[in-house]
PDB file of N, CA and C in Angstrom:
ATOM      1  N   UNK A   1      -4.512   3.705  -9.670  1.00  0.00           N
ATOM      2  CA  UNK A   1      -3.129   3.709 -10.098  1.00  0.00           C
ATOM      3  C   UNK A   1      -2.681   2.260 -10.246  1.00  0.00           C
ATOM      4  N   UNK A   2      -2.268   1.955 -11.249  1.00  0.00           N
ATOM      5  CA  UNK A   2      -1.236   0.890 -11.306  1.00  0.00           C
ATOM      6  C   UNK A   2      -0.471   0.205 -11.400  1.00  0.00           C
ATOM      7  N   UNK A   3       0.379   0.280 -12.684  1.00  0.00           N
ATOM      8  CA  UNK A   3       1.565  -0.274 -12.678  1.00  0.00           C
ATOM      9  C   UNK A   3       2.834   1.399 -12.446  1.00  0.00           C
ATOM     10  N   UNK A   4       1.539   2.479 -12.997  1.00  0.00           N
ATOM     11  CA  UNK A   4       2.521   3.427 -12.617  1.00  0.00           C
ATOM     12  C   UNK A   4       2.935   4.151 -11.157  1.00  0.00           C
ATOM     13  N   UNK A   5       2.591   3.495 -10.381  1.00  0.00           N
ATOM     14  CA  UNK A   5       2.979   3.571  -9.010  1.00  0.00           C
ATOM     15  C   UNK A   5       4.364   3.875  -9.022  1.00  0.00           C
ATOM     16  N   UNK A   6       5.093   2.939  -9.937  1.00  0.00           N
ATOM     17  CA  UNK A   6       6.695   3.724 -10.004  1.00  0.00           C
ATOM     18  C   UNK A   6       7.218   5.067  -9.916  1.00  0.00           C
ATOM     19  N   UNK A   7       6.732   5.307 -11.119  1.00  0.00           N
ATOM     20  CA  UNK A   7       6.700   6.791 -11.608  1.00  0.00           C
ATOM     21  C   UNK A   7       6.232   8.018 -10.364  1.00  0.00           C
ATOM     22  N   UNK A   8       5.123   7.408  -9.733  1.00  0.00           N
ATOM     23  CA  UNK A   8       4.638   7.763  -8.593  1.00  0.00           C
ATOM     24  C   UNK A   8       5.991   7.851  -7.394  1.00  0.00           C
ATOM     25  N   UNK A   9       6.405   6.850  -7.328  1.00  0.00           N
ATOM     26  CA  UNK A   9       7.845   6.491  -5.646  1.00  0.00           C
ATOM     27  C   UNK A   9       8.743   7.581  -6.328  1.00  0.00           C
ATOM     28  N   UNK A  10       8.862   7.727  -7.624  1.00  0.00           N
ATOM     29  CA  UNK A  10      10.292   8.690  -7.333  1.00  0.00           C
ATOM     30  C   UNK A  10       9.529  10.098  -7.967  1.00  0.00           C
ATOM     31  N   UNK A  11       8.411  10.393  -8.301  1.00  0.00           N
ATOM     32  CA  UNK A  11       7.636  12.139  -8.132  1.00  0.00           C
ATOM     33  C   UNK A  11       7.855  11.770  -5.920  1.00  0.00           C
ATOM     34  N   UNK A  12       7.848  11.183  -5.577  1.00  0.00           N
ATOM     35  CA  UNK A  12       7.646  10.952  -4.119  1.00  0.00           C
ATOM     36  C   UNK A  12       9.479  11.254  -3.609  1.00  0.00           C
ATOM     37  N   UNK A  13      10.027  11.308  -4.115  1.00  0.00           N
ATOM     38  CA  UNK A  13      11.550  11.250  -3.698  1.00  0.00           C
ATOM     39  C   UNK A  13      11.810  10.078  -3.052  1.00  0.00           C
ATOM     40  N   UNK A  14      11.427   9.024  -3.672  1.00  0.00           N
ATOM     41  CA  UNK A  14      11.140   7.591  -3.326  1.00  0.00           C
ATOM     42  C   UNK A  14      12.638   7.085  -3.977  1.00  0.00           C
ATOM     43  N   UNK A  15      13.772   6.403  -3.625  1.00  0.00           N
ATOM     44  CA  UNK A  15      15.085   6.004  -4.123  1.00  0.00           C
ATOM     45  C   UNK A  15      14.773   4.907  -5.397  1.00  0.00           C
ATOM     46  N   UNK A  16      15.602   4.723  -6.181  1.00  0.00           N
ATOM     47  CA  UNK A  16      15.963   3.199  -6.804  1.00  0.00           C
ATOM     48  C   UNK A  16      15.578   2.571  -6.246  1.00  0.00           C
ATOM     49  N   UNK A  17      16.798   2.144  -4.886  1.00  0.00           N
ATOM     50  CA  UNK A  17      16.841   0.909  -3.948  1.00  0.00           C
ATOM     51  C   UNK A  17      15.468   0.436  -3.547  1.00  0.00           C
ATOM     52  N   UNK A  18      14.552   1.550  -3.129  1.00  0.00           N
ATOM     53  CA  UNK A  18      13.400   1.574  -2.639  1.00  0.00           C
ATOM     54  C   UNK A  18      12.558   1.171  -3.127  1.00  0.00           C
ATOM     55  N   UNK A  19      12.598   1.164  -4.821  1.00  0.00           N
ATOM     56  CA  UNK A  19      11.323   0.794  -5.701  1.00  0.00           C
ATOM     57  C   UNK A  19      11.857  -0.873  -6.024  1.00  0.00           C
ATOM     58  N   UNK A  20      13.619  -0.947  -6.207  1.00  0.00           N
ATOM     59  CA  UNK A  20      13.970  -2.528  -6.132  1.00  0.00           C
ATOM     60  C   UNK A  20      13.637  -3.684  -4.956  1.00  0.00           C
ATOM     61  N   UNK A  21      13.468  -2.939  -4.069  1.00  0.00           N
ATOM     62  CA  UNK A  21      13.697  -3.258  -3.049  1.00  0.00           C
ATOM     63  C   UNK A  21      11.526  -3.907  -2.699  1.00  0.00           C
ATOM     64  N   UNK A  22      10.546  -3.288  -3.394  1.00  0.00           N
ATOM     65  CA  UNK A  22       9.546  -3.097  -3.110  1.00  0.00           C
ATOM     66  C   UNK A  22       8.863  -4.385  -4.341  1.00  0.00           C
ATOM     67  N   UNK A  23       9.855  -4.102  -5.313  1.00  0.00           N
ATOM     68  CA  UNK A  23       9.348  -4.950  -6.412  1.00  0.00           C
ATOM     69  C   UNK A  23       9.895  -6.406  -5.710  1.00  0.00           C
ATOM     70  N   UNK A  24      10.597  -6.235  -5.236  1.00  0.00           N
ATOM     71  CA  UNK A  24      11.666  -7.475  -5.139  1.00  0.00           C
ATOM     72  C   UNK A  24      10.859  -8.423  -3.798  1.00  0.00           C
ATOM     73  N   UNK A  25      10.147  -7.406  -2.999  1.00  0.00           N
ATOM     74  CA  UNK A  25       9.280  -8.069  -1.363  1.00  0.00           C
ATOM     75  C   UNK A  25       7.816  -9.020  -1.878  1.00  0.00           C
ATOM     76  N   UNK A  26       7.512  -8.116  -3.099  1.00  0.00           N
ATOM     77  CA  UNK A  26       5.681  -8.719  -3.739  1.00  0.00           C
ATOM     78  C   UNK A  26       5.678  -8.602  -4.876  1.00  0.00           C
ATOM     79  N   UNK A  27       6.670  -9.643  -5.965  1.00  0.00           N
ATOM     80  CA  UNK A  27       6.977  -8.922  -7.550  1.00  0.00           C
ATOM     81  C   UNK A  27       5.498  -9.477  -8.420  1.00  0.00           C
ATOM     82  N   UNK A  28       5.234 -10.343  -7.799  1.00  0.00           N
ATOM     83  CA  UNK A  28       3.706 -10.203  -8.218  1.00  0.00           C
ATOM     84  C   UNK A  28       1.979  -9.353  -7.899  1.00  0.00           C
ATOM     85  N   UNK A  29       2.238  -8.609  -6.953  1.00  0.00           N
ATOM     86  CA  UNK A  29       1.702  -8.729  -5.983  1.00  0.00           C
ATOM     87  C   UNK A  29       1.355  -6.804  -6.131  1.00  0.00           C
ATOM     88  N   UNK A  30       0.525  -6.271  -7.399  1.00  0.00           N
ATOM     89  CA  UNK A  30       0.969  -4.487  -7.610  1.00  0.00           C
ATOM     90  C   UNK A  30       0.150  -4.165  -6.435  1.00  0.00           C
ATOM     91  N   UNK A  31      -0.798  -4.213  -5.681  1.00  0.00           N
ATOM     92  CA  UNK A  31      -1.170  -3.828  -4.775  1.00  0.00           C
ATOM     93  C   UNK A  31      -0.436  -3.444  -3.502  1.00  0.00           C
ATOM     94  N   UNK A  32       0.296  -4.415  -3.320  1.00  0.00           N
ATOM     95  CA  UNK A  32       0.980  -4.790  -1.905  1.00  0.00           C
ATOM     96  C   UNK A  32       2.297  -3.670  -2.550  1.00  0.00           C
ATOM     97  N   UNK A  33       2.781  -3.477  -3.826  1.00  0.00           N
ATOM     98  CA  UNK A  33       3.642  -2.743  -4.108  1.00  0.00           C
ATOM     99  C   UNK A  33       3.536  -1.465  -3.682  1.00  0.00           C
ATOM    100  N   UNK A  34       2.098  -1.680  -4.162  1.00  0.00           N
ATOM    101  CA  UNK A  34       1.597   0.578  -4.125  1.00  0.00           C
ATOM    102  C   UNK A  34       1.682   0.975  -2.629  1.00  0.00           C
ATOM    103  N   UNK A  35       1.343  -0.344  -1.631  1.00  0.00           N
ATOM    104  CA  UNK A  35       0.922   0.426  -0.521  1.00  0.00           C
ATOM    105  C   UNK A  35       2.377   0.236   0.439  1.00  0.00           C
ATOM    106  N   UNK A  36       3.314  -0.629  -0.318  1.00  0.00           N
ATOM    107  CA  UNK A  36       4.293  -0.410   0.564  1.00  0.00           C
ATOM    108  C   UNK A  36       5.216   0.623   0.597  1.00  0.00           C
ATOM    109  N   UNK A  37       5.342   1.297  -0.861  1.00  0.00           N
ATOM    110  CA  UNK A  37       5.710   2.807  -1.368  1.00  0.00           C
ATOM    111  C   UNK A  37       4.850   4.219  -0.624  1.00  0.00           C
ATOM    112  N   UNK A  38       3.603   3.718  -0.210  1.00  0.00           N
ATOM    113  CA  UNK A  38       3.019   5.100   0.656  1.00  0.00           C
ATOM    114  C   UNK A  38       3.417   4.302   1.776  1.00  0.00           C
ATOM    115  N   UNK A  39       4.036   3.668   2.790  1.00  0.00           N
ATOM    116  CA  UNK A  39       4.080   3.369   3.670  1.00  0.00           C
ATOM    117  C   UNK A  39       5.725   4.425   3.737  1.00  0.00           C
ATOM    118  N   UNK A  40       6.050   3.971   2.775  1.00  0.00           N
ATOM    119  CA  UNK A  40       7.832   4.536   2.656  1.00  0.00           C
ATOM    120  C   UNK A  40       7.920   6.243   2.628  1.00  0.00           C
ATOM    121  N   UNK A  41       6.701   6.289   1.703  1.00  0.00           N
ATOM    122  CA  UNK A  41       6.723   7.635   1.942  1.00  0.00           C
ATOM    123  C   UNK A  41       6.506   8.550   3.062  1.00  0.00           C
ATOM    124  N   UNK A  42       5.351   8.023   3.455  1.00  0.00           N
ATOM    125  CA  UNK A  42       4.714   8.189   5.067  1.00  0.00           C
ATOM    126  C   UNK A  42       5.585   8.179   6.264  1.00  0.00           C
ATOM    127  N   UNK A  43       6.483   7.309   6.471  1.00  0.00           N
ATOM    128  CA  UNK A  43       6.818   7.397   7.760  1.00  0.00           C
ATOM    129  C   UNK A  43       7.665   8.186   8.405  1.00  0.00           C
ATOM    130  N   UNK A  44       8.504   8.908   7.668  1.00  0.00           N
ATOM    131  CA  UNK A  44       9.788   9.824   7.578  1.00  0.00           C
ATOM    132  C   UNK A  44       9.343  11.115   8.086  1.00  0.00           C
ATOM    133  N   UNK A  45       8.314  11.264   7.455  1.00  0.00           N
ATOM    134  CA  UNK A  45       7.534  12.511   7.735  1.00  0.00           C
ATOM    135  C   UNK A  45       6.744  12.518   9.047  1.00  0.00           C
ATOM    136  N   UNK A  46       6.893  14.067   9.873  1.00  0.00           N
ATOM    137  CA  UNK A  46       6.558  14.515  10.817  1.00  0.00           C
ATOM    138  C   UNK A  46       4.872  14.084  10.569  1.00  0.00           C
ATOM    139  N   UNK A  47       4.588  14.003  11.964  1.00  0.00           N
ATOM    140  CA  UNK A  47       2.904  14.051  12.245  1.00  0.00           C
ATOM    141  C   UNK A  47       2.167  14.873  11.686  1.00  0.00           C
ATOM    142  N   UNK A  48       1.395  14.915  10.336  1.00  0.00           N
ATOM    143  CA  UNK A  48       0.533  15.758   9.941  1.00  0.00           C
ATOM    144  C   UNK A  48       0.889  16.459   8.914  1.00  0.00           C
ATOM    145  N   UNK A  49       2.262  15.881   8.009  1.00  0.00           N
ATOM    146  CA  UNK A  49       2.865  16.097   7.193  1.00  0.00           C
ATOM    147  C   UNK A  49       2.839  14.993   6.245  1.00  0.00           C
ATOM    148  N   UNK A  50       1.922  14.013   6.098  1.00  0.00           N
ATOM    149  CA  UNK A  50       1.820  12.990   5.278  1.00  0.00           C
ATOM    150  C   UNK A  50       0.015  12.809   5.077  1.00  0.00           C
ATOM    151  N   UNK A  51      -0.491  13.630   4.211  1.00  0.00           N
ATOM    152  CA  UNK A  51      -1.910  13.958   4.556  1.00  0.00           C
ATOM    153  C   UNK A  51      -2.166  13.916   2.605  1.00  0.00           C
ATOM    154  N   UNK A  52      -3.454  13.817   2.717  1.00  0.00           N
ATOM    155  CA  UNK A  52      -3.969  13.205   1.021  1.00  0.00           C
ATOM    156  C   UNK A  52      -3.373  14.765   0.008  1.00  0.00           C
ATOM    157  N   UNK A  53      -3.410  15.985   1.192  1.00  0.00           N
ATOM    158  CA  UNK A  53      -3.164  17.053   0.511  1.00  0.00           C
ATOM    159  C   UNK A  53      -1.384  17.156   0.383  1.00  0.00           C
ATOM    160  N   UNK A  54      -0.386  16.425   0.856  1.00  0.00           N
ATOM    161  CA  UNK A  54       0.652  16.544   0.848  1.00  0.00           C
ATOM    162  C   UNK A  54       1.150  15.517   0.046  1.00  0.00           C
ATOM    163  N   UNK A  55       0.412  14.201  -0.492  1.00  0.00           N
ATOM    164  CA  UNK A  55       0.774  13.317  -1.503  1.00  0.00           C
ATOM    165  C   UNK A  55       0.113  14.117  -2.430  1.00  0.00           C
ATOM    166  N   UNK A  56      -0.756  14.937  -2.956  1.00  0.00           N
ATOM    167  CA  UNK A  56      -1.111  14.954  -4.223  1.00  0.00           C
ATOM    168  C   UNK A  56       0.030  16.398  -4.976  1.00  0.00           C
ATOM    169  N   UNK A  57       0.199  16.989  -3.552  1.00  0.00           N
ATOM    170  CA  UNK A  57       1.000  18.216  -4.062  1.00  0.00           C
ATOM    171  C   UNK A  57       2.748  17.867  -4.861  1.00  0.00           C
ATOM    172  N   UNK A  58       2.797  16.308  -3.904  1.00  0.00           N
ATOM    173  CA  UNK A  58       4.194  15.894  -4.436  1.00  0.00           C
ATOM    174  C   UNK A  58       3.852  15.178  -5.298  1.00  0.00           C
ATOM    175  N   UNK A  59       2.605  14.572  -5.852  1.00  0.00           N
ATOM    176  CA  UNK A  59       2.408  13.981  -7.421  1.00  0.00           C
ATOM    177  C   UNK A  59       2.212  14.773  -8.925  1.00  0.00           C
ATOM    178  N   UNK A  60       1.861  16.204  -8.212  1.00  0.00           N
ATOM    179  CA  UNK A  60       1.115  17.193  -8.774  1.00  0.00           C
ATOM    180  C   UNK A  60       2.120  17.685 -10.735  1.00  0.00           C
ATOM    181  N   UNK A  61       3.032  17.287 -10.272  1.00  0.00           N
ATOM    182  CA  UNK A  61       3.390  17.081 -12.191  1.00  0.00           C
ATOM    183  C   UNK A  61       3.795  15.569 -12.819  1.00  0.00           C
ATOM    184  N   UNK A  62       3.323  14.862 -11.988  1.00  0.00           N
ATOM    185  CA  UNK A  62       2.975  13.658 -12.577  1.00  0.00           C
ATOM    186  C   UNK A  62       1.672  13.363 -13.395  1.00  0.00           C
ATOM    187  N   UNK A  63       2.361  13.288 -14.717  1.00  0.00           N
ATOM    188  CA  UNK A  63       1.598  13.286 -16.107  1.00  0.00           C
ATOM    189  C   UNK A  63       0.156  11.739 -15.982  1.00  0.00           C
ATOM    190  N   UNK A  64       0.717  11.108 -15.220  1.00  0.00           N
ATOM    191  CA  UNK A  64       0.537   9.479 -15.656  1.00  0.00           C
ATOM    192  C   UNK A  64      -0.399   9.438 -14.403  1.00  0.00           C
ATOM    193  N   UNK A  65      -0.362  10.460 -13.662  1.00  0.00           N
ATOM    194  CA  UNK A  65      -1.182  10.077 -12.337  1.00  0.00           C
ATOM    195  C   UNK A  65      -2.799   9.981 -12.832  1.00  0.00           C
ATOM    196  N   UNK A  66      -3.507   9.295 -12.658  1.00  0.00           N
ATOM    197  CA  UNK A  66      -5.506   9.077 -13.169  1.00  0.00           C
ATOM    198  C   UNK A  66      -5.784   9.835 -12.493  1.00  0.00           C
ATOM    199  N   UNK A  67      -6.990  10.432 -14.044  1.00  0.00           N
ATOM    200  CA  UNK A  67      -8.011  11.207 -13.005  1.00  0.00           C
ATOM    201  C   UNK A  67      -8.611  10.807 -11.909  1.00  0.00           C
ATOM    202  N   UNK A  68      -8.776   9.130 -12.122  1.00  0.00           N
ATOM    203  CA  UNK A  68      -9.604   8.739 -11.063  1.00  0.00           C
ATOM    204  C   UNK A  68      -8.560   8.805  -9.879  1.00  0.00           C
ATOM    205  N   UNK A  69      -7.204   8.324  -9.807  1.00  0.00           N
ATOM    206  CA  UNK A  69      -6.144   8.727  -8.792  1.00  0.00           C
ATOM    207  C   UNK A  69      -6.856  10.665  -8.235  1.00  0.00           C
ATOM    208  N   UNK A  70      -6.215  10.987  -8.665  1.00  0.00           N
ATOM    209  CA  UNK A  70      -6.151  12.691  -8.534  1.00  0.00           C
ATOM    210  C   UNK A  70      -7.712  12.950  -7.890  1.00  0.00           C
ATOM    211  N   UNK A  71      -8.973  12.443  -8.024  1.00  0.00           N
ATOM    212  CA  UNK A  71     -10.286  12.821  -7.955  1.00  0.00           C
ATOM    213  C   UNK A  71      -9.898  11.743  -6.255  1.00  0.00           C
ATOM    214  N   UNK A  72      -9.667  10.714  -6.135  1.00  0.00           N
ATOM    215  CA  UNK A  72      -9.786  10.405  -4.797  1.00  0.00           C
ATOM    216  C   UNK A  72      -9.115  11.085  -3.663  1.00  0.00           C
ATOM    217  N   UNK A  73      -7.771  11.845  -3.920  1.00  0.00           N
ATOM    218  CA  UNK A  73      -6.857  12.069  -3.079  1.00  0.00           C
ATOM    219  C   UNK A  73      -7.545  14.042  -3.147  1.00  0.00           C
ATOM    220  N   UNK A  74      -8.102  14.489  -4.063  1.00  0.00           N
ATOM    221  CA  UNK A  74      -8.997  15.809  -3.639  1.00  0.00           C
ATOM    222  C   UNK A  74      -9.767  15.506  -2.874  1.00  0.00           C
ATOM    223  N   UNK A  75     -10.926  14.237  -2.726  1.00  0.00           N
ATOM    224  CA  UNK A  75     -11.952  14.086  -2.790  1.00  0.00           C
ATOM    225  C   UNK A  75     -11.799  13.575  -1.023  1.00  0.00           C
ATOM    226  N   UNK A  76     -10.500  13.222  -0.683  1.00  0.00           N
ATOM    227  CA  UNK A  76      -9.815  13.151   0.488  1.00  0.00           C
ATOM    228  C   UNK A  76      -9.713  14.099   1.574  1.00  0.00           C
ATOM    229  N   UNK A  77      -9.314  15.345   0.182  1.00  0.00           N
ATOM    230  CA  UNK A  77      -8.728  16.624   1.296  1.00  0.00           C
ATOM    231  C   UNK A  77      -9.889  17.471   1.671  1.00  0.00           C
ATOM    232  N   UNK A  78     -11.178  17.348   1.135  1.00  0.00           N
ATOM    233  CA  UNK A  78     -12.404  17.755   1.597  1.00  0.00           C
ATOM    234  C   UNK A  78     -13.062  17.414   2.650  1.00  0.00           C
ATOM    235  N   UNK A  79     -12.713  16.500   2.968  1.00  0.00           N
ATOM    236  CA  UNK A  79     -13.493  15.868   4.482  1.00  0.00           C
ATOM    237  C   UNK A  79     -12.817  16.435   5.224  1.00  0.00           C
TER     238      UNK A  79
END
């Protein structure tokens, strides 16, 4: 995934503020972006409620998400 990580924070119920706020900490930096948006997503959520099978279900009509995205986060929920 990469620059569409955006698109990704709000299929995530990820805010505005949140994605300004993320661009604005590492505006160079898309890595440090992506992982500070699953950090945001992650923490809110109860123990065992933030699992590869519970991000892909909330990406799951995201058009823009890669196969290769989508093939790691299955390829996750199998182990």
């Amino acid at each position: 995934m990469g620059h569409e990580w955006e698109k990704a924070a709000i299929y995530l119920e990820l805010s505005l503020t949140d994605l300004d706020n993320i661009k604005a900490e590492r505006p160079m930096n898309v890595s440090m972006q992506k992982m500070k948006m699953l950090v945001l997503w992650k923490n809110p959520r109860p123990r065992g409620e933030a699992t590869a099978q519970h991000l892909l279900k909330g990406l799951e009509d995201l058009k823009d998400l890669s196969c290769e995205a989508r093939q790691i986060l299955e390829d996750m929920m199998k182990e």
